[in-house]
Protein backbone atom coordinates (compact mmCIF):
# COMPACT_ATOMS: atom_id res chain seq x y z
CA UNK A 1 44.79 11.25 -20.06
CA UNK A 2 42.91 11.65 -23.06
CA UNK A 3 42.51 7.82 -23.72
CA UNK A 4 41.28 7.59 -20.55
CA UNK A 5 38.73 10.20 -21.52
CA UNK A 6 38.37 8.74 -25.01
CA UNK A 7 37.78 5.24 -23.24
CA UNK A 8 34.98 7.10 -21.13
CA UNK A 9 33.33 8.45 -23.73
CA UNK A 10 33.02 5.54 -26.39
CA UNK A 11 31.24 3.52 -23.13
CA UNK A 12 28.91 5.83 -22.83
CA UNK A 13 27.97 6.12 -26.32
CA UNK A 14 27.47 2.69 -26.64
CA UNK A 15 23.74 1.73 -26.10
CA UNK A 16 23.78 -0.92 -23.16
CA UNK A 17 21.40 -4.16 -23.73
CA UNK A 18 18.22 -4.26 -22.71
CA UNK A 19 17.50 -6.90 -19.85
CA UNK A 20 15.34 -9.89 -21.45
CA UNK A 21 13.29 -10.77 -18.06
CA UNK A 22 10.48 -13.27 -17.62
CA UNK A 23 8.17 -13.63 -20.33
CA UNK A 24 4.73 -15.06 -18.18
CA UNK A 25 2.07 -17.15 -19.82
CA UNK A 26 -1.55 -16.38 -20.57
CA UNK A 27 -1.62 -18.66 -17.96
CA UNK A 28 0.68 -17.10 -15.38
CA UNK A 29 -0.64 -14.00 -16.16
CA UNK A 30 -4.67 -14.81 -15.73
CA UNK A 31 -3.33 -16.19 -12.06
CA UNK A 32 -1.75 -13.03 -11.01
CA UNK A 33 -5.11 -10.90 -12.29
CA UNK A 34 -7.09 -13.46 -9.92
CA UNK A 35 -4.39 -13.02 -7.07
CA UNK A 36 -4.78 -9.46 -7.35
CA UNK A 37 -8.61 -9.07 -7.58
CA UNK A 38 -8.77 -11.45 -4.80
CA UNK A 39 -6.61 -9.18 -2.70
CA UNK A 40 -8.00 -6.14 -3.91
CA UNK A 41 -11.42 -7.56 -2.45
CA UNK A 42 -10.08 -8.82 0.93
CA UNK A 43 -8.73 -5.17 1.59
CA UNK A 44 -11.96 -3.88 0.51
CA UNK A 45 -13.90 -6.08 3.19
CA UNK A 46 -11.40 -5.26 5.72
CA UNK A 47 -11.25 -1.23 5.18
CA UNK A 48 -15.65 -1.97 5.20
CA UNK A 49 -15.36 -3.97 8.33
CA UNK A 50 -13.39 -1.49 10.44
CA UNK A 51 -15.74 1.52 9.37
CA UNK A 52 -18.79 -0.31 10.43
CA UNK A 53 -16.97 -1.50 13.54
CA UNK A 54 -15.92 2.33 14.01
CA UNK A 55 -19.61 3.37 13.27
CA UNK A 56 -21.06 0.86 15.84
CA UNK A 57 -18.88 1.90 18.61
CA UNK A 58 -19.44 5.76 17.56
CA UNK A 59 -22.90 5.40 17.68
CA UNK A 60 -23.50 3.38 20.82
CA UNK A 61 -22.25 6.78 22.67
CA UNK A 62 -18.73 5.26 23.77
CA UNK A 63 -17.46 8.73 22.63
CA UNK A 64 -20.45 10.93 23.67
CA UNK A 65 -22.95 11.73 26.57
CA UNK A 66 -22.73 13.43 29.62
CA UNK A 67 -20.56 11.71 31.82
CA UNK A 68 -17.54 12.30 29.69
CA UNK A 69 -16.61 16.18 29.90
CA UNK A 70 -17.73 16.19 33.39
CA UNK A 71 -15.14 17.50 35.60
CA UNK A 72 -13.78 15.39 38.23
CA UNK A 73 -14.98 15.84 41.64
CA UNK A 74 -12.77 15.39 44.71
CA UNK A 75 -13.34 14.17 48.26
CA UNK A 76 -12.81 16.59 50.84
């Protein structure tokens, strides 16, 4: 049992390698900056767009005035 052990514990001692990956080009690299800015802006507009939408409709009354807390009145 204790080469089992021993076995166990010389693996784990034994620094693993470190994964290489991609390496990107300047290139590559100055494409996924613009990609990103662009998409950063297009989320902008569309987070602007939906408060002034949300404005316009709030202030037009759609959510306010008198007729909507009145009660409901029934036919007799």
């Amino acid at each position: 049992m204790s080469t089992v052990t021993d076995a166990m514990s010389e693996q784990q001692r034994q620094p693993k390698p470190q994964p290489q990956g991609i390496k990107l080009t300047e290139q590559q690299l100055r494409a996924r900056r613009a990609r990103s800015i662009a998409i950063a802006l297009a989320l902008g507009a569309f987070v602007i767009v939906i408060f002034a939408v949300t404005m316009v409709k709030l202030g037009s009354g759609a959510l306010s005035g008198a007729d909507t807390m009145r009660p409901v009145q029934t036919t007799k």
